[in-house]
Protein backbone atom coordinates (compact mmCIF):
# COMPACT_ATOMS: atom_id res chain seq x y z
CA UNK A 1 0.00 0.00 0.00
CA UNK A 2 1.41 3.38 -1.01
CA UNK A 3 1.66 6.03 1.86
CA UNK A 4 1.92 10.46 0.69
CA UNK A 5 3.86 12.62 3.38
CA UNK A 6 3.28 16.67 2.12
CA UNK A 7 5.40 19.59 2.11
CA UNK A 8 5.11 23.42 1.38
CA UNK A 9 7.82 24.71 -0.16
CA UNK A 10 9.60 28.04 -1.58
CA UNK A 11 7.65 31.62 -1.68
CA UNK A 12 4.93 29.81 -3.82
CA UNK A 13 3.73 27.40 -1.02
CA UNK A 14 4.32 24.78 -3.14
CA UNK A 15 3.27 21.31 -1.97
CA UNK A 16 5.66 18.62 -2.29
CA UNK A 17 4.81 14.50 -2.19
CA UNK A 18 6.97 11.80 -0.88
CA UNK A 19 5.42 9.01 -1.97
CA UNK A 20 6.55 5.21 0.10
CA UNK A 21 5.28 2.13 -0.15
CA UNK A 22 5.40 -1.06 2.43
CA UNK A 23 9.58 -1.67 1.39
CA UNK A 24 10.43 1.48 1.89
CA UNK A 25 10.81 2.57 -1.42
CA UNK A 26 9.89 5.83 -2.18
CA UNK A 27 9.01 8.98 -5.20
CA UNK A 28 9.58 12.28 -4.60
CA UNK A 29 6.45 14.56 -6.26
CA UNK A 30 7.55 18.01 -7.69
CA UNK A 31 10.14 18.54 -5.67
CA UNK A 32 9.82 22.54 -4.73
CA UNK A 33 12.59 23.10 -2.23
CA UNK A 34 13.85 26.66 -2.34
CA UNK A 35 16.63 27.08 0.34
CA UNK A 36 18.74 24.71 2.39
CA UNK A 37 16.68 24.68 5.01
CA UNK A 38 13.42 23.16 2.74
CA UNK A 39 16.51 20.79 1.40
CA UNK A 40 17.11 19.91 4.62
CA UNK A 41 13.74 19.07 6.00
CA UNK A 42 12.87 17.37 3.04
CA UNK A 43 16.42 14.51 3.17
CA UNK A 44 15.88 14.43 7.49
CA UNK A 45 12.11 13.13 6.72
CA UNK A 46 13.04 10.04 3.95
CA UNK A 47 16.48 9.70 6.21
CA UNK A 48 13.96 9.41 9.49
CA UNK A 49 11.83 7.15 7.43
CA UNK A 50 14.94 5.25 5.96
CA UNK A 51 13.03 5.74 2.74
CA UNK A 52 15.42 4.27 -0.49
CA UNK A 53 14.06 7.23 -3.38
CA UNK A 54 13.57 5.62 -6.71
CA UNK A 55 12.56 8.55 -9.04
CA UNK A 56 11.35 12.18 -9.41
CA UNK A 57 8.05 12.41 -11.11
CA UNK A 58 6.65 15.40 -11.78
CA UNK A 59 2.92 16.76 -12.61
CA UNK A 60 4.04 19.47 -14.47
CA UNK A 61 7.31 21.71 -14.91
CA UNK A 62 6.67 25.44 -13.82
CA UNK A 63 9.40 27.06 -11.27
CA UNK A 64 8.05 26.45 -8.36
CA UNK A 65 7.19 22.46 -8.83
CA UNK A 66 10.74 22.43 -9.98
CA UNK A 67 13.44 24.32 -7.86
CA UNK A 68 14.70 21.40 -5.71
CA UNK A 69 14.96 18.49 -8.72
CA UNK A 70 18.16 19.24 -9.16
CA UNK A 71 19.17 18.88 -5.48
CA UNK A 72 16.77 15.81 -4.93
CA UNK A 73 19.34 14.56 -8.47
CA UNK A 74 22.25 15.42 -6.57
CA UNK A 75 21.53 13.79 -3.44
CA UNK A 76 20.29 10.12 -4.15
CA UNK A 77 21.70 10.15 -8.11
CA UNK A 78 17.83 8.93 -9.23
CA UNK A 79 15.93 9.44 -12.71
CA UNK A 80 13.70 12.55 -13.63
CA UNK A 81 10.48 12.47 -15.24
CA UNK A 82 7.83 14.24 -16.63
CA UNK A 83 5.08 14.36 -19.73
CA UNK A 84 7.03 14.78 -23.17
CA UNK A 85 4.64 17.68 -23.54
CA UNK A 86 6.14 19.47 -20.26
CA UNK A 87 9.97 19.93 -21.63
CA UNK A 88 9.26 22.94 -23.74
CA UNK A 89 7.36 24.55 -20.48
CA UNK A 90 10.77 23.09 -18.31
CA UNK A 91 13.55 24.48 -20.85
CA UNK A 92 12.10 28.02 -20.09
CA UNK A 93 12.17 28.07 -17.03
CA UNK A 94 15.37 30.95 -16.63
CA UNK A 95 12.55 32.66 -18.21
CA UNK A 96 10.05 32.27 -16.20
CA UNK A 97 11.86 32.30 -13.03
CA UNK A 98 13.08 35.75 -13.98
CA UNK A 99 9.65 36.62 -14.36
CA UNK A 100 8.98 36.29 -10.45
CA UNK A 101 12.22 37.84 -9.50
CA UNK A 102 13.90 34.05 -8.95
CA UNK A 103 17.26 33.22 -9.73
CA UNK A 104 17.18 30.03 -11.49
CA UNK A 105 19.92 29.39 -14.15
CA UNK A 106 20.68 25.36 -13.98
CA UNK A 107 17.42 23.31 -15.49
CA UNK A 108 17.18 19.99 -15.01
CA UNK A 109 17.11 17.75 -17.75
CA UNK A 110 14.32 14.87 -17.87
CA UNK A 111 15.64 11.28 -18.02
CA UNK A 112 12.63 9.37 -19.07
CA UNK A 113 8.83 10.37 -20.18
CA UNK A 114 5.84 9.70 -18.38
CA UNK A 115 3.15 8.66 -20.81
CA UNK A 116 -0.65 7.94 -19.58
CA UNK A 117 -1.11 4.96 -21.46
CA UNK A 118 1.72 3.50 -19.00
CA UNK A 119 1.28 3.08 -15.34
CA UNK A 120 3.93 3.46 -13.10
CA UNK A 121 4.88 0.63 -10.50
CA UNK A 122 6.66 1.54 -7.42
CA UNK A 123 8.01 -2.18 -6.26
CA UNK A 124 4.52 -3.60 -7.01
CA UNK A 125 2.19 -0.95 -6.35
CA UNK A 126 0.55 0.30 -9.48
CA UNK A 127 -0.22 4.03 -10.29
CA UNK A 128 -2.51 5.30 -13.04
CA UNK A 129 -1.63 7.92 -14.91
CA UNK A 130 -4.08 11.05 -16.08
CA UNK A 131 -3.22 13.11 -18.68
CA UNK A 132 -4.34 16.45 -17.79
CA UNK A 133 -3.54 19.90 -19.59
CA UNK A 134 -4.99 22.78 -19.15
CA UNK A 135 -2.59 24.56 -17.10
CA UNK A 136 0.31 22.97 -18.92
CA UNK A 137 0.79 21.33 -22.24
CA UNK A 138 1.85 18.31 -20.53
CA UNK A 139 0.16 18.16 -16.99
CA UNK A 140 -0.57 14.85 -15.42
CA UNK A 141 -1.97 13.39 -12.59
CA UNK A 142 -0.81 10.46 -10.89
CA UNK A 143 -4.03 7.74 -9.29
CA UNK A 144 -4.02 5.31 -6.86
CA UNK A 145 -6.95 3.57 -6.71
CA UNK A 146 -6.07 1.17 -3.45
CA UNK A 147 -5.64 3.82 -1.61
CA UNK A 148 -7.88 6.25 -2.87
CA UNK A 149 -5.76 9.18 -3.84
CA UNK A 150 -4.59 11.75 -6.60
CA UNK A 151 -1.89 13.86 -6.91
CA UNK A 152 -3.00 16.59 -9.06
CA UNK A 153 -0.90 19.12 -9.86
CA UNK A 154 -1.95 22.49 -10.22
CA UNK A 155 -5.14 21.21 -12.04
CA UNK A 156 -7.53 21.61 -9.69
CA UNK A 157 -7.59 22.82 -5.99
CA UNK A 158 -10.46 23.06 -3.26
CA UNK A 159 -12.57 25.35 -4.70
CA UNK A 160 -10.81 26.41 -7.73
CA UNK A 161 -8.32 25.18 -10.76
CA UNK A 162 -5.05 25.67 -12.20
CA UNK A 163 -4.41 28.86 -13.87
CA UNK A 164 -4.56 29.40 -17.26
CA UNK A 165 -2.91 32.70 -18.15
CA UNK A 166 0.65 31.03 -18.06
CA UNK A 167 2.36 29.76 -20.88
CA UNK A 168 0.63 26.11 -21.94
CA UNK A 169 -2.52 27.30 -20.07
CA UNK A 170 -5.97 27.04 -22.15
CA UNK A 171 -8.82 28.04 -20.21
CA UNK A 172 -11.50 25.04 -22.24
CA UNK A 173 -8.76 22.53 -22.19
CA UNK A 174 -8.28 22.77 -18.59
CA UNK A 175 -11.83 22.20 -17.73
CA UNK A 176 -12.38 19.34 -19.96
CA UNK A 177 -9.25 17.41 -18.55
CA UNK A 178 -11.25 17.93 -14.74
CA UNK A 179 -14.71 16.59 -16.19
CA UNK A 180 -12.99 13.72 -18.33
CA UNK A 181 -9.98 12.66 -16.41
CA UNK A 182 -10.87 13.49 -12.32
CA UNK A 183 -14.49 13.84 -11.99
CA UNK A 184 -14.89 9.86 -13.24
CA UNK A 185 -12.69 9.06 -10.29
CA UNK A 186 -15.03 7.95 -7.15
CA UNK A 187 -16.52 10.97 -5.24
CA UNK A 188 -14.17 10.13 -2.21
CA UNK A 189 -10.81 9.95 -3.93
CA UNK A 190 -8.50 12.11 -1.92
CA UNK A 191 -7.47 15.22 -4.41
CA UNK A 192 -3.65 16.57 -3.73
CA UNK A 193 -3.00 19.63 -5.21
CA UNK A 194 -0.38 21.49 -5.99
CA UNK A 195 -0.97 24.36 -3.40
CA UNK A 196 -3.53 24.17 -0.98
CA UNK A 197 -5.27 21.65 1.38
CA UNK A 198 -6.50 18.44 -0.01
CA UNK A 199 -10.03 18.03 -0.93
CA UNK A 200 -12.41 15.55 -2.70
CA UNK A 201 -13.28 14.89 -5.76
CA UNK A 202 -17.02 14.78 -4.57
CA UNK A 203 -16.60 17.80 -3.21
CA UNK A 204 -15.39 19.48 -5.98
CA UNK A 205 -18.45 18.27 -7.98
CA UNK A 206 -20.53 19.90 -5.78
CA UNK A 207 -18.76 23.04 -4.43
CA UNK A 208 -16.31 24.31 -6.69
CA UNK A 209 -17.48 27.19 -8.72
CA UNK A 210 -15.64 26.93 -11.65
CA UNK A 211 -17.45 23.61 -12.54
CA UNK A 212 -21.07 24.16 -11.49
């Protein structure tokens, strides 16, 4: 059974995943960290946990779900992934860090592609993949249905979803991905989003406004 352990990160309150499952193996979601001490806090919980990290997976590639890949890289030497669609989005990222006054110079360079007609399979837990855009060219979501969970990205959040004024936003697109790709998923699937506190699918039928 697969465990998720959140973070906020950076001056975007970012939220960050740690995904584990029963053998201690573990994914690190959109890693965010923005200073040593988020760095920190981040290796002392999977060192506390003795978690053994197998990849970075990613729901999407703006700034802020991206400043600490390169140090989560560094530290345990492990793979990088994202949607194909995301590496235009990730390659301007100087750019877009600029944008928000962020120094950000060194991007990290995917080494595989996440594709939603493959799940991944963390030892021998399997997680569904959602392909998503709307606020990115390339956003996913990652499903598990054992445990009733979905990391969402920046797709949708209690009460609202993603922006779409960003570059690889598209107002239409976004909403379709919800109604097509989240709001089949049982009404009390756990939603973890990108910033925020989790919600509910069902709740997000009923309550958010953006999808009345």
């Amino acid at each position: 059974m697969l465990t998720v352990q959140s973070f906020t990160f950076n001056p975007f309150q970012e939220n960050t995943y740690v995904i584990s499952n029963n053998q201690k193996q573990c994914w690190i979601v959109d890693p965010g960290m923005f200073d040593d001490r988020e760095k920190a806090q981040l290796f002392e919980y999977i060192a506390s946990k003795q978690l053994v990290p197998q990849a970075i997976i990613n729901t999407h590639t703006h700034i802020d779900h991206i400043f600490g890949v390169q140090a989560v890289v560094d530290k345990y030497n492990i793979p990088f992934g994202i949607h194909e669609k995301d590496l235009p989005l990730l390659n301007v990222a100087p750019t877009s860090a600029a944008m928000f006054g962020c120094d950000f110079r060194l991007v990290p360079q995917p080494t595989f592609y996440i594709s939603e007609t493959t799940p991944l399979m963390l030892g021998e837990d399997e997680v569904d993949i959602r392909f998503v855009p709307g606020h990115s060219q390339g956003s996913i979501a990652f499903y598990y249905a054992p445990g009733n969970w979905a990391i969402v990205g920046d797709v949708l959040f209690q009460g609202s979803i993603g922006r779409t004024d960003l570059p690889g936003g598209h107002f239409d697109t976004l909403i379709n991905s919800i109604r097509t790709q989240l709001f089949p998923l049982p009404d009390e699937t756990v939603v973890y989003s990108g910033h925020g506190p989790a919600t509910t699918i069902g709740q997000e039928k009923k309550y958010n406004p953006f999808l009345q």
